[in-house]
Protein backbone atom coordinates (compact mmCIF):
# COMPACT_ATOMS: atom_id res chain seq x y z
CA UNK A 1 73.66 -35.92 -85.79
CA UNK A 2 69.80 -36.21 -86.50
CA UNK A 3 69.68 -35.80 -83.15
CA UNK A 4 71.60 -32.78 -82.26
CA UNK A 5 70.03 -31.10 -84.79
CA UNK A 6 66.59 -31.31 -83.30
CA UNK A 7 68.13 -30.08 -80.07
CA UNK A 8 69.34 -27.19 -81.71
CA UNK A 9 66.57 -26.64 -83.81
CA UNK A 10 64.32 -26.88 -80.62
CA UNK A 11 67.08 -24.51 -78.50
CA UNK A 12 65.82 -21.91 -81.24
CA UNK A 13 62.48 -22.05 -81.23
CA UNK A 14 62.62 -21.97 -76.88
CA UNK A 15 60.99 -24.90 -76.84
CA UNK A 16 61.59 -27.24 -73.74
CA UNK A 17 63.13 -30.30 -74.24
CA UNK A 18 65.66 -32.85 -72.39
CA UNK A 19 68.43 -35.02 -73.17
CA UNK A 20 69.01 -38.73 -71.98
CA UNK A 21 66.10 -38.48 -69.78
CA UNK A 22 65.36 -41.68 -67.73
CA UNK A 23 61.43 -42.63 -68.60
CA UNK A 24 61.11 -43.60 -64.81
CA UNK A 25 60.71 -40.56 -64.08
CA UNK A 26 57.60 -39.74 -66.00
CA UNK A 27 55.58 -43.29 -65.51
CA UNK A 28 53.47 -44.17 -62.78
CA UNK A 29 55.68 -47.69 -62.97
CA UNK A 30 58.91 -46.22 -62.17
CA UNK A 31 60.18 -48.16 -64.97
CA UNK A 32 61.89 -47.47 -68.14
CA UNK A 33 65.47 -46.10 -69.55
CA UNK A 34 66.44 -42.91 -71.11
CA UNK A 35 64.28 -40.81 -74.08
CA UNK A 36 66.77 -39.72 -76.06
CA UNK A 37 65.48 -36.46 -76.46
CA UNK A 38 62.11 -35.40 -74.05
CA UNK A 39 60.51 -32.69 -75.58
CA UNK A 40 57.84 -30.59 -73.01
CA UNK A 41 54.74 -29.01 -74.85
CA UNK A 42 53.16 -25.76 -74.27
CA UNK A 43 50.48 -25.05 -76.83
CA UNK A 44 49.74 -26.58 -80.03
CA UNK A 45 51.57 -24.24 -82.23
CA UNK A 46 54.65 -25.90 -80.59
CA UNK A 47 53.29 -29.41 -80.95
CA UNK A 48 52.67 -28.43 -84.59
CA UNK A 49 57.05 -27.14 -85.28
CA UNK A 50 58.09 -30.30 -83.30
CA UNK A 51 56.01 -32.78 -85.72
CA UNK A 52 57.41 -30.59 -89.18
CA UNK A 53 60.82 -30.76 -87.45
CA UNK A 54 61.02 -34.07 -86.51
CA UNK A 55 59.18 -34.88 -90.54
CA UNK A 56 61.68 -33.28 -91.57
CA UNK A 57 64.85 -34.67 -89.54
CA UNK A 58 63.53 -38.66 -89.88
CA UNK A 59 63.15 -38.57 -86.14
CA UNK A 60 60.60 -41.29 -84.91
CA UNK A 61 58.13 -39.92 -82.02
CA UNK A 62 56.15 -41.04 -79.34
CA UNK A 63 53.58 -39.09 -77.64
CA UNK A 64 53.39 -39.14 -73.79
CA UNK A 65 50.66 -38.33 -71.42
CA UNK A 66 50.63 -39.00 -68.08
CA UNK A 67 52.55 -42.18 -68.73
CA UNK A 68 49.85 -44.25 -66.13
CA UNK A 69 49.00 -47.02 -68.89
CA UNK A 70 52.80 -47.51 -70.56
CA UNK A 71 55.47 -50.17 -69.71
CA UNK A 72 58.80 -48.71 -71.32
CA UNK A 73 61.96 -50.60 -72.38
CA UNK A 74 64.62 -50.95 -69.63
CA UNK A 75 66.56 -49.63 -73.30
CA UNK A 76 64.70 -46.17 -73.10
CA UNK A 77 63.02 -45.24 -76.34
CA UNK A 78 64.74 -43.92 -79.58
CA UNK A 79 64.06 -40.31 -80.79
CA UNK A 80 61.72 -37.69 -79.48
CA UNK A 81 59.16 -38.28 -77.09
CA UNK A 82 56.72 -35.41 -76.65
CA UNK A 83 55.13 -34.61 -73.49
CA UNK A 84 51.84 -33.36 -74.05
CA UNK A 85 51.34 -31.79 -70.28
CA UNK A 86 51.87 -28.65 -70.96
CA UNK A 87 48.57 -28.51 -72.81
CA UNK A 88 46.23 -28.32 -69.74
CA UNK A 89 43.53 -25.32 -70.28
CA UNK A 90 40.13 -26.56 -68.44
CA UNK A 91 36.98 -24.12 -70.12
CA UNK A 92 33.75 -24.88 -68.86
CA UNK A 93 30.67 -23.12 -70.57
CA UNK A 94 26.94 -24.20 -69.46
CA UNK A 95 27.34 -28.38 -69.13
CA UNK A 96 30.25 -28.15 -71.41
CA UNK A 97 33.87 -28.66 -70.50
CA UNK A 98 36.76 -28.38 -73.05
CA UNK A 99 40.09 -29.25 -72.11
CA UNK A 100 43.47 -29.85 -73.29
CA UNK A 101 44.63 -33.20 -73.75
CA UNK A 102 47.19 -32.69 -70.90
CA UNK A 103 44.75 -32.11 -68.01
CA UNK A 104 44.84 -34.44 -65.91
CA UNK A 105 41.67 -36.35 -65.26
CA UNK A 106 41.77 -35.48 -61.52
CA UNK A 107 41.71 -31.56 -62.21
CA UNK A 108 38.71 -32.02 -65.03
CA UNK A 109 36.76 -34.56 -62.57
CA UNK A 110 37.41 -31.35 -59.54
CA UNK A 111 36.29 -28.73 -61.99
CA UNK A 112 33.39 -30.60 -63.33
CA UNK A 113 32.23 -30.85 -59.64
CA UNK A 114 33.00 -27.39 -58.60
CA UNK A 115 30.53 -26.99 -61.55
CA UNK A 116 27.99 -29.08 -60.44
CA UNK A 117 28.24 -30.97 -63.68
CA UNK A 118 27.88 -34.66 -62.91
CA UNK A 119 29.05 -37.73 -65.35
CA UNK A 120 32.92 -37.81 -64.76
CA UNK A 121 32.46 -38.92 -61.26
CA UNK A 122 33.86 -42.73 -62.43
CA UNK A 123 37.39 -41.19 -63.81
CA UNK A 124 38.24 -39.73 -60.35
CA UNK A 125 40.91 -41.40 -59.51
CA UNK A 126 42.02 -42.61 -62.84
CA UNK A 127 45.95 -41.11 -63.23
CA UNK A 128 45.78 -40.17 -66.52
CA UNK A 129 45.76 -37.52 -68.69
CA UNK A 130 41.97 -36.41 -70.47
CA UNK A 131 43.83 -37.14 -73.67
CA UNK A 132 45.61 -40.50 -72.64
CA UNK A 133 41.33 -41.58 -71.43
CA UNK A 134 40.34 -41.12 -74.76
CA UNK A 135 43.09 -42.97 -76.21
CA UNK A 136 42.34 -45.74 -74.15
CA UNK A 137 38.70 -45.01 -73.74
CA UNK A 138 39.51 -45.22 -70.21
CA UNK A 139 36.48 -46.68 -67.90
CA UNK A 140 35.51 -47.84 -64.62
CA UNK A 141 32.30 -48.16 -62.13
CA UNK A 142 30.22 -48.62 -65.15
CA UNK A 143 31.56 -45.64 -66.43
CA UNK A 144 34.20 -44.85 -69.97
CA UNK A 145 34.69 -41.81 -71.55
CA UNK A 146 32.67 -42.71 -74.45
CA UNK A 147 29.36 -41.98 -72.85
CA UNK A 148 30.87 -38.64 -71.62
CA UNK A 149 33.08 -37.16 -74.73
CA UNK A 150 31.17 -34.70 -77.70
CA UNK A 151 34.24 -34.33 -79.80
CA UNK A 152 38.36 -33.44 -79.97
CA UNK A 153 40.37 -31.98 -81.85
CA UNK A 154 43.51 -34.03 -83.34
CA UNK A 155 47.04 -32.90 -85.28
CA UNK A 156 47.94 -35.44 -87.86
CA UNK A 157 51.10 -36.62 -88.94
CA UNK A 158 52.12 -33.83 -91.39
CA UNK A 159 50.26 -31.32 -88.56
CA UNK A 160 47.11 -30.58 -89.56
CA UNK A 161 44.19 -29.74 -87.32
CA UNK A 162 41.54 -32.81 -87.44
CA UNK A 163 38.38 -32.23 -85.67
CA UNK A 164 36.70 -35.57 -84.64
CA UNK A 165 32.84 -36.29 -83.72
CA UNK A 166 32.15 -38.94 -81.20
CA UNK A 167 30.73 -41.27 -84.08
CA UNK A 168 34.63 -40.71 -86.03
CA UNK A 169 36.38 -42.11 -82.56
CA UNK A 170 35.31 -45.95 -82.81
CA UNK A 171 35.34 -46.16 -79.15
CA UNK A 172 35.34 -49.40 -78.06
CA UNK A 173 36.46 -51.63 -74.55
CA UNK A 174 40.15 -50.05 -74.18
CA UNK A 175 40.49 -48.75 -77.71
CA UNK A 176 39.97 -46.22 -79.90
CA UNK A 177 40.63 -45.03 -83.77
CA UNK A 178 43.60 -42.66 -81.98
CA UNK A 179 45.07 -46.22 -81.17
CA UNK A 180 46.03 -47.60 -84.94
CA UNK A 181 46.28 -43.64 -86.33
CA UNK A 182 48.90 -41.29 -86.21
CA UNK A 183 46.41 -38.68 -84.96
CA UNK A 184 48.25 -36.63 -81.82
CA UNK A 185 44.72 -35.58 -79.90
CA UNK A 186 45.11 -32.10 -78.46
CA UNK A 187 41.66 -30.70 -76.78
CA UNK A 188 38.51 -32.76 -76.07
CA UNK A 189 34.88 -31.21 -75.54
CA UNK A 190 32.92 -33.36 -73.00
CA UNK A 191 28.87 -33.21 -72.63
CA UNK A 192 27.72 -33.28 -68.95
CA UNK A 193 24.66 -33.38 -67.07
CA UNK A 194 23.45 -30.64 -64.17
CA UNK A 195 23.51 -31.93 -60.77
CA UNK A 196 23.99 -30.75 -57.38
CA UNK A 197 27.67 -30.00 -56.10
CA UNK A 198 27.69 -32.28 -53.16
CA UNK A 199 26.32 -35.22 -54.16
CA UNK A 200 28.74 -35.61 -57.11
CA UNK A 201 31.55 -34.88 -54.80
CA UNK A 202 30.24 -37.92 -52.39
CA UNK A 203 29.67 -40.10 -55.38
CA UNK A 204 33.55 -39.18 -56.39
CA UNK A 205 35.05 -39.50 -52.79
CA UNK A 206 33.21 -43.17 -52.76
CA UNK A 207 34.77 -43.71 -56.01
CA UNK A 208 38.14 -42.58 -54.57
CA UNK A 209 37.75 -44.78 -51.31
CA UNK A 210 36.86 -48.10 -53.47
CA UNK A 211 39.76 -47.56 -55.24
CA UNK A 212 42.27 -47.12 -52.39
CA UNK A 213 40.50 -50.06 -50.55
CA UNK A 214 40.86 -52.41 -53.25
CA UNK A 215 44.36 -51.40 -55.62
CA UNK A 216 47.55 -51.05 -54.65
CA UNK A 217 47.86 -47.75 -54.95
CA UNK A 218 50.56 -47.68 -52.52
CA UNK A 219 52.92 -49.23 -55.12
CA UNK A 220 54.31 -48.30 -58.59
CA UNK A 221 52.00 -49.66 -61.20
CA UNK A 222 50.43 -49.16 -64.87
CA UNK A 223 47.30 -49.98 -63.29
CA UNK A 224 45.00 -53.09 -64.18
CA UNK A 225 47.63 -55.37 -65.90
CA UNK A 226 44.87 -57.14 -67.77
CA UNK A 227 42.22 -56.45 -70.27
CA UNK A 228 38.82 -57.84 -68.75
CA UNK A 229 38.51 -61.12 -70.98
CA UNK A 230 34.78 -61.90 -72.03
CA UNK A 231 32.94 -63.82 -69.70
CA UNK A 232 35.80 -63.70 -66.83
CA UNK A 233 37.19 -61.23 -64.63
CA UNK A 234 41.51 -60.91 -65.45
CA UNK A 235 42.36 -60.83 -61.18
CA UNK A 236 39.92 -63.81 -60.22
CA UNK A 237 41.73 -66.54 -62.83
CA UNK A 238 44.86 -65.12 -61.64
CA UNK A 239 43.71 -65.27 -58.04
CA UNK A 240 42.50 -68.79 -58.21
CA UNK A 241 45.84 -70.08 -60.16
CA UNK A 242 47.22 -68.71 -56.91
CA UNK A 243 49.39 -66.62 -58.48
CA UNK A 244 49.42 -63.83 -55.79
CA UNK A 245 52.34 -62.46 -54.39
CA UNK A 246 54.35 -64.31 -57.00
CA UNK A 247 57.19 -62.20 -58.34
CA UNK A 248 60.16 -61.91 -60.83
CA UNK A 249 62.26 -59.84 -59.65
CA UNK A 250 61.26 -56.25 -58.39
CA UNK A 251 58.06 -57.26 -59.99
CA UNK A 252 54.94 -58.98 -58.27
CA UNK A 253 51.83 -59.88 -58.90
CA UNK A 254 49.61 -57.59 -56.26
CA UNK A 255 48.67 -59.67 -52.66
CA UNK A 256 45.68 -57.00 -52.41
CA UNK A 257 44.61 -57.08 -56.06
CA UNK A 258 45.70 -60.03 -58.41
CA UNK A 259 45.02 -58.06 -61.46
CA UNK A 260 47.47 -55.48 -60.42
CA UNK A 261 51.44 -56.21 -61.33
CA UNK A 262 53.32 -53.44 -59.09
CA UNK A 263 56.89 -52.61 -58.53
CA UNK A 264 57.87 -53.56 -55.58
CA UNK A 265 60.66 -50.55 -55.81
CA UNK A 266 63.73 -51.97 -58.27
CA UNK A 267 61.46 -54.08 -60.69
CA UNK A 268 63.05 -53.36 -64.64
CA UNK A 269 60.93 -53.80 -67.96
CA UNK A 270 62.26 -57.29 -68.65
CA UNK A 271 60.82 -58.33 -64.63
CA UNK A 272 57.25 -56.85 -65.66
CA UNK A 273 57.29 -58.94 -69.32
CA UNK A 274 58.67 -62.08 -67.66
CA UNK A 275 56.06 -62.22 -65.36
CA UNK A 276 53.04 -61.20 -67.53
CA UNK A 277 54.38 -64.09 -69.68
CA UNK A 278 54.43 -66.38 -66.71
CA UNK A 279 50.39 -65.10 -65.43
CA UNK A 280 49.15 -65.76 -68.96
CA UNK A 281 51.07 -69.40 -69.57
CA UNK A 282 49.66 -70.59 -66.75
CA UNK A 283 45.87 -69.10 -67.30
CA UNK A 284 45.80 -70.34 -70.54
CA UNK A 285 47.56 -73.66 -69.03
CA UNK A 286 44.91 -74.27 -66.44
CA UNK A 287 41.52 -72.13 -67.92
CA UNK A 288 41.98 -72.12 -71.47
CA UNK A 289 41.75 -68.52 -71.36
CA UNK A 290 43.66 -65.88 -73.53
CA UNK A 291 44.80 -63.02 -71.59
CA UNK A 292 45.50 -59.72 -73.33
CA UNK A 293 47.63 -56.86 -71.54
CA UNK A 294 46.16 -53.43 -71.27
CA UNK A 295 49.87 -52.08 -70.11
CA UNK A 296 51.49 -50.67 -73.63
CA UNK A 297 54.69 -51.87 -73.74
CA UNK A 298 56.97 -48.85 -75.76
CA UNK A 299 60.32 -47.99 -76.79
CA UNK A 300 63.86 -50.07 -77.74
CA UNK A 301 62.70 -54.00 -78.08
């Protein structure tokens, strides 16, 4: 009942929206079973009706980017999960770029370069949303969005605006204050540097090529399984605990890049978990090491 209601509370407003649909669809794992209701975001007046009507229905919500970084339930995930895409305006004004939390990072990284502004060459390349980065404090090459972001802007949980300075984030290695808050982020300004136009495109195209020379990017993935432990590197103890190749299921542990699990094309939820349990037994087992997942695992236990 709870949940028809939303649908025809959300039918009124014109707001667009889903029922029963399968999370594969809309993760760069191919995994997951059906939101029950997937609601598609235009602006953030609409974000802000969809958080007061779901308040007021009891209906739990999940926010959803890009869905690069999320392992979800071969159950699906209960209630509304709101796709954030929609909000995807890129404004760029001197060495300033704001952008809705939907861009994706590929489209900022391009207009940042078209702009000869250089400092987002590391995130090219990164499938993610600007807003999921943040949430993650997404890095690589040296790079993480915490050297590059100036402030966002937020909705909390009874939709209020929030505006956010870098110093209110608590960036950190893979986290963020977005991570234990209930703060939906909705625009980001970033802070870049003047350079010239081609060499920031050659430093992103090198970018681009180490990636596809070293990841599986030809497979379904959430991307590097593994936080970076201190002191070790996640896909060398996995490598040397010859764990490569090894699979459960449709899932397998990456013969090009040990820190990568991929789908090999009919992997479920319960393959992925089986086998993260099985990498980090036998780490711990043979290096004493604690491995933590970077994959967020979401929706129906």
């Amino acid at each position: 009942m709870k949940l028809d209601n939303l649908t025809n509370r959300l039918s009124e407003l014109k707001i667009e929206y889903a029922k029963s649909e399968s999370m594969s669809r809309h993760t760069t794992f191919k995994i997951g079973g059906n939101a029950d209701v997937l609601i598609k975001i235009k602006s953030v007046s609409e974000l802000k009706q969809v958080i007061s009507i779901t308040n007021e229905l009891e209906v739990p919500r999940f926010i959803l980017g890009k869905g690069s970084n999320l392992l979800v339930s071969d159950s699906g995930i209960e209630g509304a999960v709101i796709s954030l895409q929609g909000i995807d305006g890129i404004e760029i004004n001197g060495d300033t770029i704001v952008c809705g939390a939907g861009a994706s990072l590929r489209s900022v990284c391009i207009a940042a370069q078209k702009a000869s502004l250089s400092g987002l060459e590391f995130a090219y390349g990164i499938p993610g949303t600007v807003g999921g980065a943040l949430y993650m404090n997404a890095g690589a090459y040296g790079g993480e969005m915490s050297q590059v972001v100036a402030s966002a802007t937020a909705v909390d949980a009874d939709g209020n605006e929030v505006k956010l300075e870098l110093s209110d984030m608590k960036l950190g290695y893979r986290t963020s204050v977005f991570k234990n808050s209930n703060l939906t982020i909705t625009s980001i300004t970033m802070k870049l540097q003047k350079g010239d136009c081609t060499e920031i495109k050659n430093a992103m195209d090198d970018f681009f090529s180490r990636r596809r020379d070293k990841q599986p990017l030809e497979y379904p993935s959430a991307g590097s399984t593994f936080k970076r432990p201190e002191g070790y590197f996640a896909g060398a103890l996995i490598e040397q605990n010859n764990l490569k190749g090894v699979s459960v299921g449709g899932a397998q542990v990456s013969e090009k890049h040990a820190g990568f699990v991929i789908n090999t094309g009919n992997a479920t939820c319960n393959d992925v978990l089986s086998l993260i349990e099985k990498i980090k037994d036998t780490v711990k087992s043979a290096d004493g090491v604690d491995l933590e997942p970077e994959v967020i695992f979401v929706g129906r236990k």
